[in-house]
Protein backbone atom coordinates (compact mmCIF):
# COMPACT_ATOMS: atom_id res chain seq x y z
CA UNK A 1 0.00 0.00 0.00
CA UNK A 2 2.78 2.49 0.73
CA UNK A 3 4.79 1.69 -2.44
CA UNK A 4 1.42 2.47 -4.65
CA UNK A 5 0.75 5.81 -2.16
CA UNK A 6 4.09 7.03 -2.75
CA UNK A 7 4.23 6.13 -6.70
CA UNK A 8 1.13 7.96 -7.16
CA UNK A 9 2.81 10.82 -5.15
CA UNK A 10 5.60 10.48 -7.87
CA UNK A 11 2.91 10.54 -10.75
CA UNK A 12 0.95 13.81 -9.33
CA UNK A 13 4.54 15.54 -8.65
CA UNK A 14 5.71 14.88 -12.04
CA UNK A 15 2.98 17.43 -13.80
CA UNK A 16 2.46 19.67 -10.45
CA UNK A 17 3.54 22.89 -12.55
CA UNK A 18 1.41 22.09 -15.57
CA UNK A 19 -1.78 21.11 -13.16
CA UNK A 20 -1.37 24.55 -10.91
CA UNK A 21 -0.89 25.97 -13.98
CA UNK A 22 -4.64 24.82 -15.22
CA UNK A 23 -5.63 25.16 -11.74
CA UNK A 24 -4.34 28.31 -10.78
CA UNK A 25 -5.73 30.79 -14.27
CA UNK A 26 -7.27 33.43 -12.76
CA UNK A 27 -9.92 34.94 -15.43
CA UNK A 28 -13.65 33.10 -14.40
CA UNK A 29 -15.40 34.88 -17.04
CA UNK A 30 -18.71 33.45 -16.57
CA UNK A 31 -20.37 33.39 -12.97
CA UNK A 32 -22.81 31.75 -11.36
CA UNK A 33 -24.99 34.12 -8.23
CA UNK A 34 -25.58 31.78 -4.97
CA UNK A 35 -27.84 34.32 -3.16
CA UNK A 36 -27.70 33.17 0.77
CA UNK A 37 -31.39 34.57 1.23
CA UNK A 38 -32.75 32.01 -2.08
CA UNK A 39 -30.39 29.35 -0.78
CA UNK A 40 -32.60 29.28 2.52
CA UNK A 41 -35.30 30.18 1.67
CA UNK A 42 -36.18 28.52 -2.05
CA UNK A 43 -34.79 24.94 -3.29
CA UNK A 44 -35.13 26.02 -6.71
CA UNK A 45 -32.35 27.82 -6.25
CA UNK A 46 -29.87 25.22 -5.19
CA UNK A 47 -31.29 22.80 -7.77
CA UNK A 48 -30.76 25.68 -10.28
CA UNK A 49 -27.39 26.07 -9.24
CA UNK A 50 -26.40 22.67 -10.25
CA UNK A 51 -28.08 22.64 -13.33
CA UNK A 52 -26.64 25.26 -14.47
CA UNK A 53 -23.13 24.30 -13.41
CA UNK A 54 -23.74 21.10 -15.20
CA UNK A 55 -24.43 23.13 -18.34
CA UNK A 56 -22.18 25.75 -18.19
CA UNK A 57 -19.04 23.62 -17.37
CA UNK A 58 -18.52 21.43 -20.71
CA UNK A 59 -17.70 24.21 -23.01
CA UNK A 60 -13.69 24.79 -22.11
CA UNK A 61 -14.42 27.88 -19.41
CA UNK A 62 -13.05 28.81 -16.17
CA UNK A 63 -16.78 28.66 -13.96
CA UNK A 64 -16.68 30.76 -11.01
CA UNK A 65 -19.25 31.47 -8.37
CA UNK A 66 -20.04 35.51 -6.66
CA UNK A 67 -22.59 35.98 -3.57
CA UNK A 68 -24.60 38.82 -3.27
CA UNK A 69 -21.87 40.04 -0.40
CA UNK A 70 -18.99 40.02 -3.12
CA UNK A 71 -21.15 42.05 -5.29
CA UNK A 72 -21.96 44.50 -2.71
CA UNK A 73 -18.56 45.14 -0.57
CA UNK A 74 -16.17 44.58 -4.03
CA UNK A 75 -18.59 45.41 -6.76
CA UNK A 76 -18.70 42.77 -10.06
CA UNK A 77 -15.01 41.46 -10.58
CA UNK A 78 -13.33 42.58 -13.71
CA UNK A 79 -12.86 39.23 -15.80
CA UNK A 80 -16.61 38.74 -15.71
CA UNK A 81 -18.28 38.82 -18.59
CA UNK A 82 -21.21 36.64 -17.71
CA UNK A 83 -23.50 35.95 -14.61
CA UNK A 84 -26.12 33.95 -14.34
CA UNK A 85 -28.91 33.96 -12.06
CA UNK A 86 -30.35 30.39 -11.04
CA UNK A 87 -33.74 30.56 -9.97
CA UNK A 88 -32.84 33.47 -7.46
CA UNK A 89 -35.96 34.90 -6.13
CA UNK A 90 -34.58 36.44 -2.91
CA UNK A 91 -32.04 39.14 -3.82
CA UNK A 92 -30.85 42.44 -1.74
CA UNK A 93 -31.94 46.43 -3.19
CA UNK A 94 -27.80 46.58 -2.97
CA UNK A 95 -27.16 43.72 -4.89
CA UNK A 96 -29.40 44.25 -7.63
CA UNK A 97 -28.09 47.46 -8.31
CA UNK A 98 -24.47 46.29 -8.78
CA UNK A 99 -25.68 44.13 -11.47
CA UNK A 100 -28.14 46.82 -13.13
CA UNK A 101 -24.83 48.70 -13.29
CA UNK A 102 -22.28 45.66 -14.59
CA UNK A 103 -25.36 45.23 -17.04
CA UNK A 104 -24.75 48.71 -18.28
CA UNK A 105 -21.11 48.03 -18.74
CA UNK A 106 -21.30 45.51 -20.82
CA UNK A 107 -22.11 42.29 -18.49
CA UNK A 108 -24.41 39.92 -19.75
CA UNK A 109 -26.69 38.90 -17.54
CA UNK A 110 -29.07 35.28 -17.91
CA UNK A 111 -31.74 34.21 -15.75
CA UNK A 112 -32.06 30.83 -15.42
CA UNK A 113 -35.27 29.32 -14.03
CA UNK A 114 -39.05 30.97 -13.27
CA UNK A 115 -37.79 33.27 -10.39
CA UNK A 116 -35.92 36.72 -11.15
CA UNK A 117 -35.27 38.34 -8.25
CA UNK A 118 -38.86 39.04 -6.83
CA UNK A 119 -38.52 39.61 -3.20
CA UNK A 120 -35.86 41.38 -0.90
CA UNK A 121 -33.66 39.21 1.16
CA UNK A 122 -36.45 39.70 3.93
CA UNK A 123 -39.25 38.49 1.03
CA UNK A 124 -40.81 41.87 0.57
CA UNK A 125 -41.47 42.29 -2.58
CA UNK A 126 -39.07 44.82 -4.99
CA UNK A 127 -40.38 47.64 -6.57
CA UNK A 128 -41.12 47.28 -10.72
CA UNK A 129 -38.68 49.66 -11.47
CA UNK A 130 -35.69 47.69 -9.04
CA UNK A 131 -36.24 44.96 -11.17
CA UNK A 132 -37.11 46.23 -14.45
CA UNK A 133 -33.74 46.18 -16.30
CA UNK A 134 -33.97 42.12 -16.09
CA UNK A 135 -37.06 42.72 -18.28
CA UNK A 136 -33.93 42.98 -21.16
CA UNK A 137 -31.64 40.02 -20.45
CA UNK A 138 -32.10 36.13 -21.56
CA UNK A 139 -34.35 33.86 -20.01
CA UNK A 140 -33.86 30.10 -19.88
CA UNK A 141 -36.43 27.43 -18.57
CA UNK A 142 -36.00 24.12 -17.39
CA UNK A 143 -35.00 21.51 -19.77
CA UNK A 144 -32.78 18.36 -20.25
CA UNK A 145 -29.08 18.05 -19.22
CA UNK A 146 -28.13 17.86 -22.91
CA UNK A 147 -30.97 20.66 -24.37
CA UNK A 148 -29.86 23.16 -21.45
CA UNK A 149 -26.03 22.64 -22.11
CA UNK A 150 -26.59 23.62 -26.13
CA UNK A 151 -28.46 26.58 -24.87
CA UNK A 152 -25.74 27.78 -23.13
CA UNK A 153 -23.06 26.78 -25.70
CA UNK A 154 -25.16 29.25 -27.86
CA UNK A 155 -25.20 32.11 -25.29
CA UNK A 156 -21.13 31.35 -24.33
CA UNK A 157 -20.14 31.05 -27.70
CA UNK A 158 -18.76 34.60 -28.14
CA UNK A 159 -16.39 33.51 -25.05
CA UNK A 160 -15.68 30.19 -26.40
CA UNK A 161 -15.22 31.41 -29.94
CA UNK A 162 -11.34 32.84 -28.30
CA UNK A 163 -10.30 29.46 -27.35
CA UNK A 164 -7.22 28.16 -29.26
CA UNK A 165 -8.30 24.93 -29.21
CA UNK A 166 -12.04 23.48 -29.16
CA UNK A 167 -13.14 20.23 -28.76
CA UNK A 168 -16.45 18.23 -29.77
CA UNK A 169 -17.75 14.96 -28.84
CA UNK A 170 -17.72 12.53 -32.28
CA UNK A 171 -21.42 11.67 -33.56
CA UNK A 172 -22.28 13.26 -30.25
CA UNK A 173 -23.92 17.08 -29.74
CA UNK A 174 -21.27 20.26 -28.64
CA UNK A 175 -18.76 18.89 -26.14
CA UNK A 176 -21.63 17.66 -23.48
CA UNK A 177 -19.76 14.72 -20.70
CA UNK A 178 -16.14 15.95 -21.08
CA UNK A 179 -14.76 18.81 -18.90
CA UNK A 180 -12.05 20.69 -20.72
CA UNK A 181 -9.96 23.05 -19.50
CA UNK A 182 -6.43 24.91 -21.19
CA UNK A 183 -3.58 26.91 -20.20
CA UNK A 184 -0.81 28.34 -22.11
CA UNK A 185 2.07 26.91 -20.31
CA UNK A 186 5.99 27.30 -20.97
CA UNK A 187 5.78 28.10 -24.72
CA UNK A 188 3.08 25.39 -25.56
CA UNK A 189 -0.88 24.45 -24.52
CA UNK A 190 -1.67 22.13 -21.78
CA UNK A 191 -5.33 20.79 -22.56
CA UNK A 192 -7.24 18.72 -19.85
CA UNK A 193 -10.01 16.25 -21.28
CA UNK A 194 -12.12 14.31 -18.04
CA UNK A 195 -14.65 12.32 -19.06
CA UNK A 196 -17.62 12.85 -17.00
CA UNK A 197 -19.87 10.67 -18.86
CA UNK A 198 -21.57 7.29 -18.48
CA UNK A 199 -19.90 5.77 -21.17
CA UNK A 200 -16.71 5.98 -23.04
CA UNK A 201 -16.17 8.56 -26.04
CA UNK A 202 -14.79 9.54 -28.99
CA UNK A 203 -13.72 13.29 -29.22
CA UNK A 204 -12.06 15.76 -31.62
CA UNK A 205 -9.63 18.19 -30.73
CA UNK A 206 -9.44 21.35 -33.69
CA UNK A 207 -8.27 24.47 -34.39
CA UNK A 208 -10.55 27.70 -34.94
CA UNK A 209 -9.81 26.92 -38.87
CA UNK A 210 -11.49 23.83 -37.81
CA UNK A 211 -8.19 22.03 -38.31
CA UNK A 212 -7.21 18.50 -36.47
CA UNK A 213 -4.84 19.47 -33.28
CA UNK A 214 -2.42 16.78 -32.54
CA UNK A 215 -0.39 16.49 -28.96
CA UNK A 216 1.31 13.81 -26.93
CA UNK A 217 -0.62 12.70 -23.75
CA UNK A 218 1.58 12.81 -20.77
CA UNK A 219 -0.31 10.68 -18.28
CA UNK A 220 -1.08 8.02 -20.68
CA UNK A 221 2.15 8.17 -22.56
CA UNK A 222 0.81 7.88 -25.97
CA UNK A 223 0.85 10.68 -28.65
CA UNK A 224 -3.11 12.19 -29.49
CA UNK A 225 -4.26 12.85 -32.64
CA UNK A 226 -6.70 15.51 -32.96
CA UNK A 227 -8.95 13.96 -35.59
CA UNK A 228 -10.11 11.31 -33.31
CA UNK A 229 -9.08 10.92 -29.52
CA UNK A 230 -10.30 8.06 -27.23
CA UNK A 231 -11.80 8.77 -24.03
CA UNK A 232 -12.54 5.31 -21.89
CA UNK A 233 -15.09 6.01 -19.01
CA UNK A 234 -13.80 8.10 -16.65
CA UNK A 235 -10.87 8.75 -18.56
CA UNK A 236 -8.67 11.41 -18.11
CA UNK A 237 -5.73 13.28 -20.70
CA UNK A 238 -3.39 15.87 -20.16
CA UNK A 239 -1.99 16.75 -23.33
CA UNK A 240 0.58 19.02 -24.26
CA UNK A 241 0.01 20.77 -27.74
């Protein structure tokens, strides 16, 4: 048991720069709200949460979270580009009004769910014209796992469309089951492919040309070729490009 503790210890040390590196990029530029006041008081909210997580998570971005205290005592954080409110009914006068503001800088805002923002953090409900500027931004219902993840390819897709390398599951839909993540590291790209799925896959690593993107796998040991990469359940890759 100690011999296979300490060569796993070996394995993890051997790519501890290039897996800080992945873990460690700061930009998050699509949030997720987790509003303490919905989180207690509404289940929707926490159920949201994970949906959305599920389908915001498969499409190569950094996911971060922000509370309604982050938005009020630092204001919105300057690599978002994104947040998304999941079903959060019970939301403060303050907080509201940072994200009226980040909306008219430029942050998207999606609401995610049937509840936007109704009630005070006490459940009195907000004025019409508190809430009114949600009136303009995206609205997503429940769905399935897989129709909810394409939505939000759609509505990430101007983030996405600056990724070096994209990825997309073979005679499958967008890159739904495999958690992707990259990192410029040392002069070349680390890319990390998990596959979260029930099943193993077949995925395709490409350039924004839409070209094949080749690498060498350096858990596995074995060279990838971009055209067609093997993912086994659970399977995991960390290829340098």
């Amino acid at each position: 048991m100690l011999v296979e503790y300490f060569h796993t210890l070996l394995g993890l040390n051997a790519f501890a720069e290039e897996v800080e590196a992945l873990a460690t990029f700061p930009d998050r530029p699509v949030r997720l709200l987790v509003s303490k006041p919905s989180y207690i008081q509404n289940q929707n909210h926490i159920d949201a949460l994970h949906r959305v997580y599920e389908a915001t998570c498969f499409h190569g971005l950094r996911i971060g979270f922000i509370t309604e205290k982050m938005l009020v005592n630092e204001g919105m954080p300057a690599d978002c580009r994104i947040v998304i409110l999941p079903d959060a009914e019970f939301v403060s006068l303050q907080a509201l009004q940072v994200l009226e503001q980040a909306a008219l800088d430029g942050v998207q805002l999606v609401r995610f769910g049937e509840c936007a923002a109704a009630c005070d953090e006490h459940g009195i409900p907000h004025a019409d014209e508190a809430t009114a500027f949600l009136g303009n931004t995206p609205a997503i219902g429940y769905m399935t796992a897989l129709e909810l993840s394409g939505e939000f390819e759609r509505i990430l897709s101007p983030l996405t469309a600056a990724l070096p390398v994209r990825l997309s599951v073979v005679n499958g839909t967008g890159a739904f089951g495999v958690m992707h993540r990259q990192v410029k590291f040392k002069g070349y790209r680390i890319m990390l492919l998990v596959n979260v799925s029930s099943a193993p896959l077949k995925v395709r690593l490409h350039s924004k040309a839409g070209d094949a993107v080749d690498g060498y796998d350096m858990l596995n040991c074995e060279a990838v070729r971009g055209e067609s990469v093997d993912l086994p359940y659970q399977g995991v890759r960390l290829a340098k490009m």
